[in-house]
Protein backbone atom coordinates (compact mmCIF):
# COMPACT_ATOMS: atom_id res chain seq x y z
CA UNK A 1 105.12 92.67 98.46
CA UNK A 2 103.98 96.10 97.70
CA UNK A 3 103.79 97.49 93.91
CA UNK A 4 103.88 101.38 93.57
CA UNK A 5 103.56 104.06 90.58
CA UNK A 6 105.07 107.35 91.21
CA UNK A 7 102.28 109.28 88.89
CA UNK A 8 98.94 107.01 89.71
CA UNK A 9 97.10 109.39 87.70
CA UNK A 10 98.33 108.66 84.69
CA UNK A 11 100.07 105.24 84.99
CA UNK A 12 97.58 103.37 87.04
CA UNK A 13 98.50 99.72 88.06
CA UNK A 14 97.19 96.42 88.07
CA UNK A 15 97.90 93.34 89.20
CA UNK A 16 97.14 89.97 90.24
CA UNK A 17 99.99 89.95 92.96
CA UNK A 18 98.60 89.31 96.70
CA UNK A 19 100.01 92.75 97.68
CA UNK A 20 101.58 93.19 101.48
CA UNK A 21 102.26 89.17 101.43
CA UNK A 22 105.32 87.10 100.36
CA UNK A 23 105.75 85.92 96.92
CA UNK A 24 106.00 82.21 97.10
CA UNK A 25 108.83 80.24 95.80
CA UNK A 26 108.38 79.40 91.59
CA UNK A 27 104.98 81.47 91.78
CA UNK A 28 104.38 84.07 89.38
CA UNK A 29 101.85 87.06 89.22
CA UNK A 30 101.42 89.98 86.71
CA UNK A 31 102.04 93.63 87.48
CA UNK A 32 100.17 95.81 84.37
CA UNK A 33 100.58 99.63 83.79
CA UNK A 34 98.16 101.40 81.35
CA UNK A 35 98.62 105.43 80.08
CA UNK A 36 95.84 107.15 81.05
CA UNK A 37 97.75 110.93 80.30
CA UNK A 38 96.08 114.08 81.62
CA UNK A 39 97.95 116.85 79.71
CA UNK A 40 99.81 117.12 76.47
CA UNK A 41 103.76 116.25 76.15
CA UNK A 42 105.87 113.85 78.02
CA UNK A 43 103.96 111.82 80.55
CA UNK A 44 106.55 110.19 83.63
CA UNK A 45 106.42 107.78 86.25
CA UNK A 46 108.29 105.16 88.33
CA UNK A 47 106.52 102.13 88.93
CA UNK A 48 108.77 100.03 92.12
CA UNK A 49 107.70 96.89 93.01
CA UNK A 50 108.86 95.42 96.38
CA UNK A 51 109.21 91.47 96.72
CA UNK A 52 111.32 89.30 98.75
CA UNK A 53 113.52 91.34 100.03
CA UNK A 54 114.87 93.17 96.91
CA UNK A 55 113.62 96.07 94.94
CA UNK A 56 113.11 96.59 91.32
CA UNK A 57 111.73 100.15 89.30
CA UNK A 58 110.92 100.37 86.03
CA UNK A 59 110.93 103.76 84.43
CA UNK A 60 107.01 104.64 82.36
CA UNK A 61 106.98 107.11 79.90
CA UNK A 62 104.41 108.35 77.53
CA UNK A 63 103.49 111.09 75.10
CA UNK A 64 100.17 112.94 76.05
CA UNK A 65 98.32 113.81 72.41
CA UNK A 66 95.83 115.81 71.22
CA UNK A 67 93.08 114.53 69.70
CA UNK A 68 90.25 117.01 67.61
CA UNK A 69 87.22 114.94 67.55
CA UNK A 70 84.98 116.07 64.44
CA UNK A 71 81.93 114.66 62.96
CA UNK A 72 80.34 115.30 59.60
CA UNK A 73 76.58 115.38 58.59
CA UNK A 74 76.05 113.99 55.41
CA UNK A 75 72.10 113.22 54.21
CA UNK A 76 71.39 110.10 52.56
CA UNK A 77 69.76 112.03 49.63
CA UNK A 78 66.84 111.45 47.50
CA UNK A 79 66.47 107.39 48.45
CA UNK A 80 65.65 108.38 52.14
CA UNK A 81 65.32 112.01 52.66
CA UNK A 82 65.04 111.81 56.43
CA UNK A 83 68.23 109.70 56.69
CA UNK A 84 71.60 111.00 57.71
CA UNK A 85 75.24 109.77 58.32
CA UNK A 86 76.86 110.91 60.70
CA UNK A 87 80.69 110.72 60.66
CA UNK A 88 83.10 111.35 63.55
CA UNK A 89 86.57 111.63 63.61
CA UNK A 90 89.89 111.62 65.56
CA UNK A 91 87.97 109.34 68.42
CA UNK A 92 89.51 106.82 70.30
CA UNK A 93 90.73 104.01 68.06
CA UNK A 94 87.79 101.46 69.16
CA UNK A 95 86.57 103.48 71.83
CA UNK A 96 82.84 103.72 72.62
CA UNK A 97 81.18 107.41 71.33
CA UNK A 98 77.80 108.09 72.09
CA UNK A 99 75.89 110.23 69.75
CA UNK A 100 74.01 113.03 71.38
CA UNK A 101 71.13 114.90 69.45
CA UNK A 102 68.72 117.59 70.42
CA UNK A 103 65.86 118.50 68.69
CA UNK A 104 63.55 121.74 68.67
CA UNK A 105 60.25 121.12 66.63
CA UNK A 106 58.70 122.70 63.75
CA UNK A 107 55.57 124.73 63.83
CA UNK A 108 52.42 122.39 64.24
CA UNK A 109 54.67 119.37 65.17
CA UNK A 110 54.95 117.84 68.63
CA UNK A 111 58.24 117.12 70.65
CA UNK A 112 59.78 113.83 69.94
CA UNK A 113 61.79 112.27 72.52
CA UNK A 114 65.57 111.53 70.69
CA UNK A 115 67.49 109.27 72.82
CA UNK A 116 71.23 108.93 72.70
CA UNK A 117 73.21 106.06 70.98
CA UNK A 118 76.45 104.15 71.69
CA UNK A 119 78.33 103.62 68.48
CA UNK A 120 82.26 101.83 68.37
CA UNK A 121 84.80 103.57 66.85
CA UNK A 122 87.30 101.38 63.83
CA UNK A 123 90.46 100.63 64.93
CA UNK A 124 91.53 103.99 63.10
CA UNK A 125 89.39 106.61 65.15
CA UNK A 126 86.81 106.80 62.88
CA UNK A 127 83.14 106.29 63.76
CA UNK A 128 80.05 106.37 61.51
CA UNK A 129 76.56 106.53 62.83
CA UNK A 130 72.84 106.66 60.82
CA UNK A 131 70.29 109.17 62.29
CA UNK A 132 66.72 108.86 61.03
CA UNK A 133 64.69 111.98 61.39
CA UNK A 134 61.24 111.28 61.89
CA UNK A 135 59.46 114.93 62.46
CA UNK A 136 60.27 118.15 61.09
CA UNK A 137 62.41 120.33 62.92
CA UNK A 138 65.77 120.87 63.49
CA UNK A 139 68.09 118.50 65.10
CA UNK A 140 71.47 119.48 66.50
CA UNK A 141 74.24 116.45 66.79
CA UNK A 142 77.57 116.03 68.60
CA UNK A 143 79.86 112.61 69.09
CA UNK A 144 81.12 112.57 73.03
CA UNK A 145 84.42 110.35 73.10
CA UNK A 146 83.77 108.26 76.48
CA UNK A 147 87.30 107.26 76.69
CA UNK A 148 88.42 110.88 76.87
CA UNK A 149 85.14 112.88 77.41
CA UNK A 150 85.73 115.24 74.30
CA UNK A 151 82.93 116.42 72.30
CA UNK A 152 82.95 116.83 68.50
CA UNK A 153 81.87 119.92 66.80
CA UNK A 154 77.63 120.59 66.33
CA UNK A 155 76.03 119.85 63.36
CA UNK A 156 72.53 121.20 62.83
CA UNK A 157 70.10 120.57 60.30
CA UNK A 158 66.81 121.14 59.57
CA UNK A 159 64.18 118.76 58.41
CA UNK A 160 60.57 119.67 56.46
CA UNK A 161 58.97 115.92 56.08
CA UNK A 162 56.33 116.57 53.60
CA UNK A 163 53.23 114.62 54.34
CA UNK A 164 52.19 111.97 52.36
């Protein structure tokens, strides 16, 4: 048996089939293709799977998209000054994003280490994150798609904590 995709790449294959043996008699196994495109437009492939003597190929086609990740800084406002939402858009529809933030400090405060965050996007693309300042400074933030390795827009702002 032997299972083949014309455009790997983009239509990689799976499958639970004992490849370069015979397929036994009433026995079943799954072949799986997933999309995986690497440029915009129509995606191709042929995916020919080899068992038993006979042939059989299935024709894979796909439309490669663009997606325009953005995200959105929004503070939380008088209840928690040194909160912020962070919203991202245009993600992969549950996909993991990681929130990335630098920071450069204010006069007369130290650096403060800001590690980065793994957030899930909703089943629309949409991904909402809470960032808690906690020195003044500004702080520059970007969303990083994992699935596709896009980056959102920056977003800077700048935060005076007032001592209490």
């Amino acid at each position: 048996m032997s299972i083949t995709s014309s455009n790997g790449d983009e239509f990689p294959v799976t499958t639970t089939c004992q490849v370069g043996a015979m397929l036994a008699s009433s026995s079943t196994c799954n072949v799986s293709a997933r999309f995986k495109p690497v440029a915009l437009g129509a995606r191709t492939a042929n995916l020919t799977i080899n068992a038993n003597g006979g042939t059989q190929t299935f024709a894979l086609t796909g439309t490669g998209a663009s997606i325009n990740p953005q995200l959105v800084l929004v503070p939380a406002g008088d209840v928690a000054p040194d909160v912020f939402t962070l919203s991202g858009t245009s993600v992969t529809p549950g996909g993991a994003v990681e929130l990335h933030t630098t920071y450069s400090a204010a006069t007369g405060t130290g650096p403060v280490p800001v590690p980065v965050t793994t957030w899930t996007a909703d089943a629309m693309g949409n991904v909402t994150a809470t960032f808690m300042a906690n020195a003044g400074g500004t702080y520059d933030h970007w969303f990083v798609d994992l699935a596709s390795g896009l980056s959102t827009n920056h977003v800077v702002h700048i935060v005076s904590l007032l001592a209490p």
